[in-house]
Protein backbone atom coordinates (compact mmCIF):
# COMPACT_ATOMS: atom_id res chain seq x y z
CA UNK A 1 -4.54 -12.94 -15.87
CA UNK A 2 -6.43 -16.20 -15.33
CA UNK A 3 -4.39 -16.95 -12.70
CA UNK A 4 -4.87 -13.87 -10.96
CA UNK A 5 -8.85 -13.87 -11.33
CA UNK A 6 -9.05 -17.87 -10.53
CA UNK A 7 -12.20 -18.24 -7.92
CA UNK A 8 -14.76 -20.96 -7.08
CA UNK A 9 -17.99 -18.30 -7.87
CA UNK A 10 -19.31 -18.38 -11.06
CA UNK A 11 -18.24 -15.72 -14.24
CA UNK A 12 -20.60 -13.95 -16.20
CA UNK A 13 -18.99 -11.87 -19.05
CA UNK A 14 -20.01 -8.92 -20.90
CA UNK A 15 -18.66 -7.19 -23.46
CA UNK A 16 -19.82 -3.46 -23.53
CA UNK A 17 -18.44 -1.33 -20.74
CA UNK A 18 -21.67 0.14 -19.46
CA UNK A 19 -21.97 1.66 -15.70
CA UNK A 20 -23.57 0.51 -13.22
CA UNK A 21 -25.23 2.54 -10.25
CA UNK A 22 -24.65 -0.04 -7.60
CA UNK A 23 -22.71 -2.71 -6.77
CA UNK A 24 -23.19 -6.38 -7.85
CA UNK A 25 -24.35 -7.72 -4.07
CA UNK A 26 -27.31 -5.22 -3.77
CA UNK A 27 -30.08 -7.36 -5.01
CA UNK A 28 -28.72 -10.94 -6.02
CA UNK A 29 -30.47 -13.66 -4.67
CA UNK A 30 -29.60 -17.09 -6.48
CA UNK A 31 -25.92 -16.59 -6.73
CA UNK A 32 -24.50 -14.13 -3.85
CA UNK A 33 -20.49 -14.87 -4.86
CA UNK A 34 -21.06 -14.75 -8.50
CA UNK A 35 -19.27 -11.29 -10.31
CA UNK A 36 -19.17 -9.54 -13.44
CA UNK A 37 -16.42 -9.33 -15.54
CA UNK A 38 -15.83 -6.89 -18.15
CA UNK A 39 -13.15 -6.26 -20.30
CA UNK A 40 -12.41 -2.28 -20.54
CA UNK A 41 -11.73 -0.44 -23.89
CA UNK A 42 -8.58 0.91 -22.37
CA UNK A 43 -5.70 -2.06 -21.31
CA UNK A 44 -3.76 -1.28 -18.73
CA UNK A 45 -0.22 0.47 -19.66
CA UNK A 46 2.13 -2.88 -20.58
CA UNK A 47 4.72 -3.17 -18.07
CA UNK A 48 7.14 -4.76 -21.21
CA UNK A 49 9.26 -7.82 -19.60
CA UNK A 50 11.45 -9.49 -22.63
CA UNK A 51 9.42 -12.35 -23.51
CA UNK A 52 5.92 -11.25 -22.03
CA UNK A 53 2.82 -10.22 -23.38
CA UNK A 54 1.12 -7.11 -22.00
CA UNK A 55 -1.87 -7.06 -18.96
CA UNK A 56 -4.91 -6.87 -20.08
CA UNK A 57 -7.37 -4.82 -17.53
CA UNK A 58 -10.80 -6.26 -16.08
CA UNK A 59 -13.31 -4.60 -14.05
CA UNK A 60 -14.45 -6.84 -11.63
CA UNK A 61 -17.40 -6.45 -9.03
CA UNK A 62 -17.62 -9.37 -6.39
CA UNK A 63 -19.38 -10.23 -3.22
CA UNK A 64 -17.76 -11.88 -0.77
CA UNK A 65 -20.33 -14.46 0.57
CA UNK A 66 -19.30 -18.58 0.61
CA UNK A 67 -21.15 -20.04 -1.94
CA UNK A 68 -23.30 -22.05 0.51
CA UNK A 69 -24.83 -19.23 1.98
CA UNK A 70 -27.62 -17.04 0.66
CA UNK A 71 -27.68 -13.63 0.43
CA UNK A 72 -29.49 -11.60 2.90
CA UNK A 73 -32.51 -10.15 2.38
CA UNK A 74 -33.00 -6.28 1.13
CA UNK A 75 -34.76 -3.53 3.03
CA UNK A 76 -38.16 -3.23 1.16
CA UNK A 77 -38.29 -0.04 -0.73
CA UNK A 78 -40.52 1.56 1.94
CA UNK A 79 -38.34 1.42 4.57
CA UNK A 80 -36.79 4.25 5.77
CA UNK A 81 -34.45 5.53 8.50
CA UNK A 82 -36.01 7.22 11.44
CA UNK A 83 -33.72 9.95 13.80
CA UNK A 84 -34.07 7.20 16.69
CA UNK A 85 -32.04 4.97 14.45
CA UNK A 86 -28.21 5.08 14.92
CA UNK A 87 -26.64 6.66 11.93
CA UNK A 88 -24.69 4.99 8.94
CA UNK A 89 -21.39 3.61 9.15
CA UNK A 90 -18.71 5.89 7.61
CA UNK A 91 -18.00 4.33 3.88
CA UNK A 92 -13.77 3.92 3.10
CA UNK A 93 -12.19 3.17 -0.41
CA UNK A 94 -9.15 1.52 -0.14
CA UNK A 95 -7.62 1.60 -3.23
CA UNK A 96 -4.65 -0.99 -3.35
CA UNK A 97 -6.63 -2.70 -0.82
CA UNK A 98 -5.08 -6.11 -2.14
CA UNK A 99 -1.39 -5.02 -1.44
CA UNK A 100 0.77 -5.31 1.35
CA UNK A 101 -0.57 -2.36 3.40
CA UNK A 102 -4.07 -1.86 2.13
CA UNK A 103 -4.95 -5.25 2.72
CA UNK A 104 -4.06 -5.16 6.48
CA UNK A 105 -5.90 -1.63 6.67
CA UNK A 106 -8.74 -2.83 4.71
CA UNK A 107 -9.50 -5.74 7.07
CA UNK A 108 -8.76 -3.28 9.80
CA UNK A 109 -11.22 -1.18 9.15
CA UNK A 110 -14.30 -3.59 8.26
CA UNK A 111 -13.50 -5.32 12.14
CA UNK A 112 -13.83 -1.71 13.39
CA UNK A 113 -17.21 -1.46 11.90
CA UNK A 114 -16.67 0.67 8.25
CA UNK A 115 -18.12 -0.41 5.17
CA UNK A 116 -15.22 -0.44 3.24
CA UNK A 117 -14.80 -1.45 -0.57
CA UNK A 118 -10.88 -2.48 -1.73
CA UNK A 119 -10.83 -0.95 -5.38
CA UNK A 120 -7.46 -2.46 -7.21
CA UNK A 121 -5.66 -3.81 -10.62
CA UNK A 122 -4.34 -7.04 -8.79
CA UNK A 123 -1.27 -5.39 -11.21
CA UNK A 124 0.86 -6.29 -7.61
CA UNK A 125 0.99 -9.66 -8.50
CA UNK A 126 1.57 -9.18 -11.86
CA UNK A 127 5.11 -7.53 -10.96
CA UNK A 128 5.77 -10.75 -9.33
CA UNK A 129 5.17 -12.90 -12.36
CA UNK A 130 7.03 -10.44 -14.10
CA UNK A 131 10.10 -10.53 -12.32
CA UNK A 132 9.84 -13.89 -11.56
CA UNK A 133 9.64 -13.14 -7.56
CA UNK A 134 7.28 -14.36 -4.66
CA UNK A 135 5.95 -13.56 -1.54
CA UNK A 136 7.44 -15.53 1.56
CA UNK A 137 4.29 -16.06 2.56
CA UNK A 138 1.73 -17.93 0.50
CA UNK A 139 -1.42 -16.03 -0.38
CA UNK A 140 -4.76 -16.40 -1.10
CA UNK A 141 -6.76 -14.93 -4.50
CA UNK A 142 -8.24 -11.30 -3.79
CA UNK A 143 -11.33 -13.31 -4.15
CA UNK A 144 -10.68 -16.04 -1.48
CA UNK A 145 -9.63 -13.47 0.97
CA UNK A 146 -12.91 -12.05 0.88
CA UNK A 147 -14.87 -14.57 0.93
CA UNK A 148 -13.16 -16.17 4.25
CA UNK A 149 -13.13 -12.66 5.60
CA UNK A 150 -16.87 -13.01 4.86
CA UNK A 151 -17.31 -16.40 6.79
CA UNK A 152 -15.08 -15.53 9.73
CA UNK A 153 -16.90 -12.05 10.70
CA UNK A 154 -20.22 -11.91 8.52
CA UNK A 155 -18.74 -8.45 7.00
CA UNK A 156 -18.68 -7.87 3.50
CA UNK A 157 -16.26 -6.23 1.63
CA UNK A 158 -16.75 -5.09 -1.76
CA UNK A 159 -14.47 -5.48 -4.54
CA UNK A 160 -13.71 -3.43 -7.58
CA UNK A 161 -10.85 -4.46 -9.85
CA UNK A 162 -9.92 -1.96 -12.22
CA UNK A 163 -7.01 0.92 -13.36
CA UNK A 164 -7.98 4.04 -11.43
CA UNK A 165 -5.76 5.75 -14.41
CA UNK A 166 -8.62 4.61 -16.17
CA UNK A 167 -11.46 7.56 -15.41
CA UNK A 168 -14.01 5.87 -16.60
CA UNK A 169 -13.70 2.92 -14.40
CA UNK A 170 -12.80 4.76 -11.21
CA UNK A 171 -15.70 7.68 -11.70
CA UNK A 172 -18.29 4.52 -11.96
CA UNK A 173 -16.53 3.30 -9.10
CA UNK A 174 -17.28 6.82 -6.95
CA UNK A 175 -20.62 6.70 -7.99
CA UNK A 176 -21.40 3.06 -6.84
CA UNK A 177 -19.73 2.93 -3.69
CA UNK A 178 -19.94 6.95 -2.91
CA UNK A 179 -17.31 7.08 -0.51
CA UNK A 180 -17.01 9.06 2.84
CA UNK A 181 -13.49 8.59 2.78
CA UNK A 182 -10.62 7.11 0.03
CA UNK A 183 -7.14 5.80 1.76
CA UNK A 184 -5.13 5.71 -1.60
CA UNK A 185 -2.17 2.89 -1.06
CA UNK A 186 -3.03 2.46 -5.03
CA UNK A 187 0.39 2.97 -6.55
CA UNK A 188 3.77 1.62 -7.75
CA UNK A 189 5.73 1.68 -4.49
CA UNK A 190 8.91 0.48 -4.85
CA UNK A 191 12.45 2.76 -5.41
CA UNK A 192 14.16 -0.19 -7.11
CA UNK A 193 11.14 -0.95 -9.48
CA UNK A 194 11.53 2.39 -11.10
CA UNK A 195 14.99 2.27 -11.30
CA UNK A 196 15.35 -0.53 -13.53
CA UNK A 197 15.19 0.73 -16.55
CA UNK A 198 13.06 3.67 -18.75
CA UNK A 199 9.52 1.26 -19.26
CA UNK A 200 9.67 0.88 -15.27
CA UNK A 201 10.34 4.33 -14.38
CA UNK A 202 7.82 5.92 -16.85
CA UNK A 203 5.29 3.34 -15.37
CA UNK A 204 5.85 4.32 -12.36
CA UNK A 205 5.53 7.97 -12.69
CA UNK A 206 2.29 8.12 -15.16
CA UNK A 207 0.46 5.16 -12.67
CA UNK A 208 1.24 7.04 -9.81
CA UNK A 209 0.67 10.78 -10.84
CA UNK A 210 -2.00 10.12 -12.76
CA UNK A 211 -3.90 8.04 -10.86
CA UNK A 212 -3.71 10.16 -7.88
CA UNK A 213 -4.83 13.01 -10.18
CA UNK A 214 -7.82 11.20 -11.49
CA UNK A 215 -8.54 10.90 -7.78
CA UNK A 216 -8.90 13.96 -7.03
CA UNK A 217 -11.07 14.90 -9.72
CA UNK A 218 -13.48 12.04 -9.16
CA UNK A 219 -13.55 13.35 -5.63
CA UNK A 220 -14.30 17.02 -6.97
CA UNK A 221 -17.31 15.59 -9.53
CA UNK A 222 -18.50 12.91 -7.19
CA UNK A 223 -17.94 13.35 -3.60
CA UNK A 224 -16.75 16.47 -3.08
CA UNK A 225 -16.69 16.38 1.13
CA UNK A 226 -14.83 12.79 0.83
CA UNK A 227 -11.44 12.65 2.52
CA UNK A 228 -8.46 11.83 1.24
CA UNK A 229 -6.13 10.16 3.12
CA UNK A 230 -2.95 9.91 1.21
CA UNK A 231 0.01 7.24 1.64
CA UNK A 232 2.65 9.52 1.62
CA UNK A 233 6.40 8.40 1.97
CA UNK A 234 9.18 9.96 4.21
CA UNK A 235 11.95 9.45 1.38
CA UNK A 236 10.38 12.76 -0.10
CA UNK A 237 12.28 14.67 1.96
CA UNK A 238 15.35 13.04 1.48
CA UNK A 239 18.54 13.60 4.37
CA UNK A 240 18.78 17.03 5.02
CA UNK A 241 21.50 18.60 7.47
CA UNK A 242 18.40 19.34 9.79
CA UNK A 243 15.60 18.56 11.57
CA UNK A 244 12.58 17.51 9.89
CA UNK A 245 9.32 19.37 10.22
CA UNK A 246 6.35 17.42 9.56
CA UNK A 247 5.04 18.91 6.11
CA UNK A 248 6.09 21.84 6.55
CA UNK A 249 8.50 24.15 7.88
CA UNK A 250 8.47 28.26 9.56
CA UNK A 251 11.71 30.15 7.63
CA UNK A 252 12.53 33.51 8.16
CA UNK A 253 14.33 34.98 5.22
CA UNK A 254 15.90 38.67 5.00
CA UNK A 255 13.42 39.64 8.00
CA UNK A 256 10.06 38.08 6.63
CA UNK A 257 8.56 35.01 8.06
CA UNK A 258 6.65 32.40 6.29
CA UNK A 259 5.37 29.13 6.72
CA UNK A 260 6.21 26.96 3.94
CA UNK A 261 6.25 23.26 2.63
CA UNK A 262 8.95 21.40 3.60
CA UNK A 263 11.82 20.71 0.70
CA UNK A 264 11.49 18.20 -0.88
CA UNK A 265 14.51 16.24 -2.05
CA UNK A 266 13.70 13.00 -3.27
CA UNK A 267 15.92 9.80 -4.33
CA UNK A 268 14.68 7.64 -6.69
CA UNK A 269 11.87 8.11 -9.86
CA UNK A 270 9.49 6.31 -7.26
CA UNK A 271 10.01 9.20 -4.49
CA UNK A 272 10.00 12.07 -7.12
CA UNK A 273 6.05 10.87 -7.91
CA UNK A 274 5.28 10.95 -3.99
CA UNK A 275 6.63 14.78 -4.32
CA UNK A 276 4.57 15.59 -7.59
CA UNK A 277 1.42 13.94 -5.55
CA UNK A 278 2.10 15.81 -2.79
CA UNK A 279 2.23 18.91 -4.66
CA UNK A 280 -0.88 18.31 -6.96
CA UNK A 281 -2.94 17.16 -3.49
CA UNK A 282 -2.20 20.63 -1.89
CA UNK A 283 -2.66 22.59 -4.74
CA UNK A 284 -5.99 21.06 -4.96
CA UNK A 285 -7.06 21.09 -1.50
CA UNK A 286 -6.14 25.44 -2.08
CA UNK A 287 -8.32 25.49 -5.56
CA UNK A 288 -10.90 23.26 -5.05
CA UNK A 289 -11.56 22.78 -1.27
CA UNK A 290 -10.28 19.28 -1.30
CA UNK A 291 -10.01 17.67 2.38
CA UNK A 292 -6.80 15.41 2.55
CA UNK A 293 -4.16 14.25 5.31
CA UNK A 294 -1.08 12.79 3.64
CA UNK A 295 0.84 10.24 5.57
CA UNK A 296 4.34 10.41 4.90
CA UNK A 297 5.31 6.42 5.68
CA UNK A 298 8.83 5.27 6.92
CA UNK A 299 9.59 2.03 6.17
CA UNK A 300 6.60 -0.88 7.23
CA UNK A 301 7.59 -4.22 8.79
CA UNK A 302 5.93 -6.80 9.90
CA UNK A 303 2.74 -8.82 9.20
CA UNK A 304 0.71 -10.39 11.42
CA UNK A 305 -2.40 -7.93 12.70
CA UNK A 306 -5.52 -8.92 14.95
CA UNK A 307 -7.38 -9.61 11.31
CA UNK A 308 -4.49 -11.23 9.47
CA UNK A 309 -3.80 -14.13 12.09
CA UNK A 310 -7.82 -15.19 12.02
CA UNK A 311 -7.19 -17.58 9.05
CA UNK A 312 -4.00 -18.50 7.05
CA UNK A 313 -6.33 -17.12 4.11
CA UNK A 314 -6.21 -13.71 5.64
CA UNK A 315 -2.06 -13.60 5.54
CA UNK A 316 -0.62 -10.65 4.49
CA UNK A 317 3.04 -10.75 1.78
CA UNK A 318 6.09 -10.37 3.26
CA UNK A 319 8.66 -8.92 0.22
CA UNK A 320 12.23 -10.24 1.03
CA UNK A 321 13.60 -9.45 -2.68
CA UNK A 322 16.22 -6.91 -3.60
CA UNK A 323 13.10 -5.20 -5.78
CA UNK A 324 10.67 -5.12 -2.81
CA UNK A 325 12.10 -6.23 0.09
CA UNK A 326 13.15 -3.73 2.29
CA UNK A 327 16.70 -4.23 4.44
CA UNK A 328 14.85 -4.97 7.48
CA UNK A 329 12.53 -8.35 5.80
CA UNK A 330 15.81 -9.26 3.76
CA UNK A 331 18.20 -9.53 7.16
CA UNK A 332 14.93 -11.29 8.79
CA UNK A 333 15.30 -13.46 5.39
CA UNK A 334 19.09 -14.05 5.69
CA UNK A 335 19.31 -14.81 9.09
CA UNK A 336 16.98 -17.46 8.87
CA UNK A 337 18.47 -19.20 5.76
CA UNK A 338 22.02 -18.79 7.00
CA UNK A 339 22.76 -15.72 4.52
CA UNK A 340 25.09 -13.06 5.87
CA UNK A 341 23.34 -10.17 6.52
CA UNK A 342 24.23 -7.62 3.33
CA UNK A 343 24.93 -3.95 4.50
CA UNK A 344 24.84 -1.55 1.60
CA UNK A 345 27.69 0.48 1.68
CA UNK A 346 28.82 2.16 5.45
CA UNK A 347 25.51 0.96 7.02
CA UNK A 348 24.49 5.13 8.11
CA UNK A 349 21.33 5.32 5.92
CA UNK A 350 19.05 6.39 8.87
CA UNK A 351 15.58 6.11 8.03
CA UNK A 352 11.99 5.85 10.13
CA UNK A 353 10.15 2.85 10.91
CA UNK A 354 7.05 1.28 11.87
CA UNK A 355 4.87 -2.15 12.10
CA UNK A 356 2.48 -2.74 10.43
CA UNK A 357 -0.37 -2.96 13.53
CA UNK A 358 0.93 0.79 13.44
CA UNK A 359 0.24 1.39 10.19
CA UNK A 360 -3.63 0.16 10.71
CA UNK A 361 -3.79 2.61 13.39
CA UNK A 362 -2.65 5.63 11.75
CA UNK A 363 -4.78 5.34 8.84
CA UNK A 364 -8.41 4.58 10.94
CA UNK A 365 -6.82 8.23 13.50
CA UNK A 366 -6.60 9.77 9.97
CA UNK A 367 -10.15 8.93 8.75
CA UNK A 368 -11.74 9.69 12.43
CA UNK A 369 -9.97 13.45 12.87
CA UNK A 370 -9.98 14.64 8.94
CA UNK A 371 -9.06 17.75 7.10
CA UNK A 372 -11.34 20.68 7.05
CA UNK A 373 -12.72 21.68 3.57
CA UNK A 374 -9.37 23.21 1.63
CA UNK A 375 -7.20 22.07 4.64
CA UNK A 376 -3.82 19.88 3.54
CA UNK A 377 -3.02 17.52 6.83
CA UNK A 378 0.90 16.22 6.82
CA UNK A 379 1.67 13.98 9.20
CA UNK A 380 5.13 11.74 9.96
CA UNK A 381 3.77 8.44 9.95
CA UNK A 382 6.52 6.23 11.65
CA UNK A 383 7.21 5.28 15.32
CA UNK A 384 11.39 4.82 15.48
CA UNK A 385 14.63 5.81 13.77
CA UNK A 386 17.22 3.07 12.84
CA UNK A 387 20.70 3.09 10.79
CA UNK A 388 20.91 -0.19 8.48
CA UNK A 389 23.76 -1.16 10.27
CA UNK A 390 21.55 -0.90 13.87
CA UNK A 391 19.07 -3.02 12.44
CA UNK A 392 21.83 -5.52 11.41
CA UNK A 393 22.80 -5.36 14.86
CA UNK A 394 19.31 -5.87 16.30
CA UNK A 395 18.48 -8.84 13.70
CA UNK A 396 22.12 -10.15 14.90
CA UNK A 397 20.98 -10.55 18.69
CA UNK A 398 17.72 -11.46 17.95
CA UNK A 399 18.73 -13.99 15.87
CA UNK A 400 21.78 -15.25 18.26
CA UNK A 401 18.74 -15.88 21.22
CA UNK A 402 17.08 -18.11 18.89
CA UNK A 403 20.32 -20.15 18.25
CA UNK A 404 21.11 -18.50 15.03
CA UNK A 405 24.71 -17.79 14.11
CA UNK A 406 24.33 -14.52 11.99
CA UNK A 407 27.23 -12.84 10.03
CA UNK A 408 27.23 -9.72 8.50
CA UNK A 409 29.20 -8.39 5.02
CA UNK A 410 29.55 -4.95 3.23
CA UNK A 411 28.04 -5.17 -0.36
CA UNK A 412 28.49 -1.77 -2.81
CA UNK A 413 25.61 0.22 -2.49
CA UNK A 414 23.07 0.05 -5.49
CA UNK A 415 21.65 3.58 -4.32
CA UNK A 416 22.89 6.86 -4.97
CA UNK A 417 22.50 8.10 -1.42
CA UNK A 418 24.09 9.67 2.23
CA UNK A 419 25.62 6.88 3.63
CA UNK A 420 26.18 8.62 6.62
CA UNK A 421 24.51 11.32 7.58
CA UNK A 422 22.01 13.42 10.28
CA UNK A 423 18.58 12.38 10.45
CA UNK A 424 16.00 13.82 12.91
CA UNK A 425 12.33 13.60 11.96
CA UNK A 426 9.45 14.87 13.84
CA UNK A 427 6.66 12.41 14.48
CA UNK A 428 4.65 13.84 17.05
CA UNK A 429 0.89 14.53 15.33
CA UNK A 430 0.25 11.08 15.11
CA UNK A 431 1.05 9.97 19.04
CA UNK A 432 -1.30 13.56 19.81
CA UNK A 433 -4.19 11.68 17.81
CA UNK A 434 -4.01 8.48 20.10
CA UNK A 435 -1.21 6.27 18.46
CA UNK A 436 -0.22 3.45 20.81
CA UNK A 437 3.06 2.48 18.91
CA UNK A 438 4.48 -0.81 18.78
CA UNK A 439 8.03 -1.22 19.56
CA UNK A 440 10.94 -3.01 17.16
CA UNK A 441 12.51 -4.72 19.61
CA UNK A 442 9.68 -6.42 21.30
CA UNK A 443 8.44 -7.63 18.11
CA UNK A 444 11.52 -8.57 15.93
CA UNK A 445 12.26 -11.76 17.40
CA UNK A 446 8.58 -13.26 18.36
CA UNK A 447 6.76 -11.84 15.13
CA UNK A 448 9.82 -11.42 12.20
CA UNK A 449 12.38 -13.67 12.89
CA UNK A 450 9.93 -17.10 13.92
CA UNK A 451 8.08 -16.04 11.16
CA UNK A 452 10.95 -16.30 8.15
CA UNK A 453 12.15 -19.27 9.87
CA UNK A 454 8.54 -20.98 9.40
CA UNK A 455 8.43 -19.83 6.07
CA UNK A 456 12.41 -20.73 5.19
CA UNK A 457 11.59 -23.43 2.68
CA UNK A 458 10.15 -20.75 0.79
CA UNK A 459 13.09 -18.77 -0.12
CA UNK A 460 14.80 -18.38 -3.01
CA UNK A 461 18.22 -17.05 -2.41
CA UNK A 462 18.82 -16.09 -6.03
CA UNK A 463 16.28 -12.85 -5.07
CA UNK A 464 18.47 -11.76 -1.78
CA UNK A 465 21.01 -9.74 -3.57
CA UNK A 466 20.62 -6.29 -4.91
CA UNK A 467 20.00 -6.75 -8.58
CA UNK A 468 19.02 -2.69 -9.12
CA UNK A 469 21.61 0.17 -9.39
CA UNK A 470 21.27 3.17 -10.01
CA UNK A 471 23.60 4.45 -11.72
CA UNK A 472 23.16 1.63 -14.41
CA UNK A 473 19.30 2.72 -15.06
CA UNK A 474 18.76 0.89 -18.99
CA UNK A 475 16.53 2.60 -21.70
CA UNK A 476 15.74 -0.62 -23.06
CA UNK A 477 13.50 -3.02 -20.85
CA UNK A 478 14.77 -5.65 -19.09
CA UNK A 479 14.28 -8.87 -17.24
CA UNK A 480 15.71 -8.76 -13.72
CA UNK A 481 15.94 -12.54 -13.35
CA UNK A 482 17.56 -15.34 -15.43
């Protein structure tokens, strides 16, 4: 944990676990970047790893300034907003804010003017210590990224580091940074990861579920008009033999008509929690008047944005393992190392797809048009449809114009899945709201494949091949590498 909380600012430690009412930057003067942190009566759920000891959790609350500069002066308390003054800027949670999306959205939405907080557990980087895996791309401390955020734009984000399945924590959370709207990227998101073994899949499930549910309930105590905006994932609904509605679907059945939610039919321990969200989400938006749009996400690629490329502190992870790495960064991956490309199975598996500049967009369309009170928005968040074996073929070319000789081999599938099958997904709701999308094939060659070939020193080819099945799922706990 040292590691992951390692920062220039200075540490002050407490040992109670008493709330605060605001965060640590409103009122410092002598030491703008230093940060509390406070060890919570609750650790977080051990992810047990043969060999390791168990995470403990922190609660960390952190400007972002460079220690050279001051911080600025506070509004004297008889100041007070007049109509002629323009109003406030809408406040955004982004919890996971320090992961692979939520970073790039976080960022995103601070240059677009939101005051934005990222609340996270840092637990990300735990998983790769744990399995002994890395990011292609180096990157900087939660803390550092911040802070050169800070210097580059003057724009503060705050931090909170914390278990939102911890309610204390994430209720004092709500009531410091009283959100206007939460984007929750805050869970375990990989299929693979919770089909290693039982520890893995039970994480997954109680991390996710739970800390979605806790989410909604600090939103009903708290900050009951907040919107939720939901990462959703399109693997919930699985392959079916038709087209697929976006959340929901019109069926008439022995002459009555309904509309209903779309079945669900999910793959993997990891997309059966999506569909358990899903359902607690609209159940609550019905009971309780919750507003919330839930994003079902294809698959995310890429990971440069306009905030990203401002400093090589600001660079986003780029997951290239059989764990985390989805097919499309692991061909990027192989082609530049001089891997064969590896296929699972017949190469069919059709799924949706988008970059991540798209992602950024969706999300900010989703906060500025939100749910009415007790309204459930579902929309298809992805731009294209590809087989595996089309992106191989893509990655192939693209790779060939850059003087790359790329092969390709068959390797048994892992999954327990369609390998070839129909797949037609609506994604309209999104492109209605303003979505500019951008394209695979103008941006697989200039922003993926350069990219793993500047970062090829960095591989380690021991994490390319699929080290997951499914049908081999372990009760006891085990270490994926050697």
């Amino acid at each position: 944990m040292a590691h992951l909380l390692s920062t220039s600012c200075s540490i002050k430690f407490s040992s109670g676990c008493k709330r605060y009412s605001k965060p640590l930057n409103q009122g410092l003067e002598a030491f703008p970047t230093s940060f509390t942190l406070q060890a919570f009566k609750y650790p977080l759920r051990s992810l047990v790893s043969q060999g390791q000891k168990p995470l403990r959790n922190y609660t960390v609350r952190a400007t972002t300034l460079p220690i050279s500069k001051e911080a600025p002066p506070q509004p004297s308390s008889d100041t007070h907003q007049t109509s002629n003054e323009p109003s406030k800027p809408q406040r955004v949670m982004v919890i996971g804010g320090d992961g692979y999306c939520g970073w790039a959205t976080a960022l995103h939405l601070s240059n677009r003017g939101y005051e934005v907080a990222i609340v996270d557990s840092l637990i990300r980087r735990y998983f790769d210590h744990q399995l002994g895996t890395d990011s292609l791309t180096p990157i900087s401390s939660i803390q550092n990224r911040l802070r050169c955020w800070k210097s580059l734009t003057g724009k503060s984000i705050e931090l909170y580091v914390g278990d939102i399945c911890d309610f204390e924590f994430l209720s004092e959370t709500f009531q410091s940074f009283e959100p206007d709207a939460v984007v929750h990227f805050g869970e375990q998101r990989s299929a693979p990861y919770s089909m290693i073994d039982r520890s893995r899949a039970v994480f997954t499930q109680n991390n996710n579920v739970i800390g979605t549910l806790n989410v909604l309930f600090a939103i009903k105590e708290f900050r009951e008009q907040c919107h939720l905006v939901k990462l959703g994932t399109m693997g919930e609904y699985g392959t079916p033999n038709i087209d697929i509605e976006e959340g929901y679907i019109t069926i008439t059945h022995n002459g009555r008509t309904d509309t209903l939610p779309y079945p669900k039919q999910a793959s993997s321990f990891y997309h059966l929690s999506k569909v358990h969200d899903s359902n607690n989400i609209a159940f609550t938006c019905k009971a309780w008047g919750i507003r919330a749009t839930d994003l079902n996400q294809g698959v995310v690629y890429g990971v440069r944005t306009d905030e990203t490329e401002m400093h090589e502190e600001l660079c986003n992870r780029f997951d290239y393992d059989g764990v985390f790495g989805t097919a499309l960064n692991r061909f990027c991956v192989q082609a530049a190392v001089g891997h064969p490309l590896t296929v699972y199975g017949k190469g069919g598996q059709t799924r949706g797809y988008l970059d991540i500049r798209d992602t950024v967009q969706c999300v900010e369309l989703a906060i500025a048009n939100p749910a009415q009170p007790g309204e459930f928005l579902v929309y298809n968040q992805f731009t294209e449809q590809f087989s595996v074996n089309e992106l191989a073929t893509l990655v192939t070319k693209a790779g060939e114009k850059l003087g790359l000789n790329v092969q390709t081999i068959t390797v048994p599938n892992p999954r327990v899945e369609e390998e070839e099958h129909y797949y037609n997904a609506k994604h309209t709701k999104l492109v209605e709201l303003g979505l500019e999308p951008h394209l695979l094939s103008d941006s697989l060659q200039d922003s993926l494949l350069n990219f793993t070939i500047k970062y090829k020193d960095r591989v380690d080819t021991k994490q390319i091949m699929p080290s997951v099945s499914w049908r081999k799922i372990g009760v006891k706990p085990k270490t994926i590498t050697a």
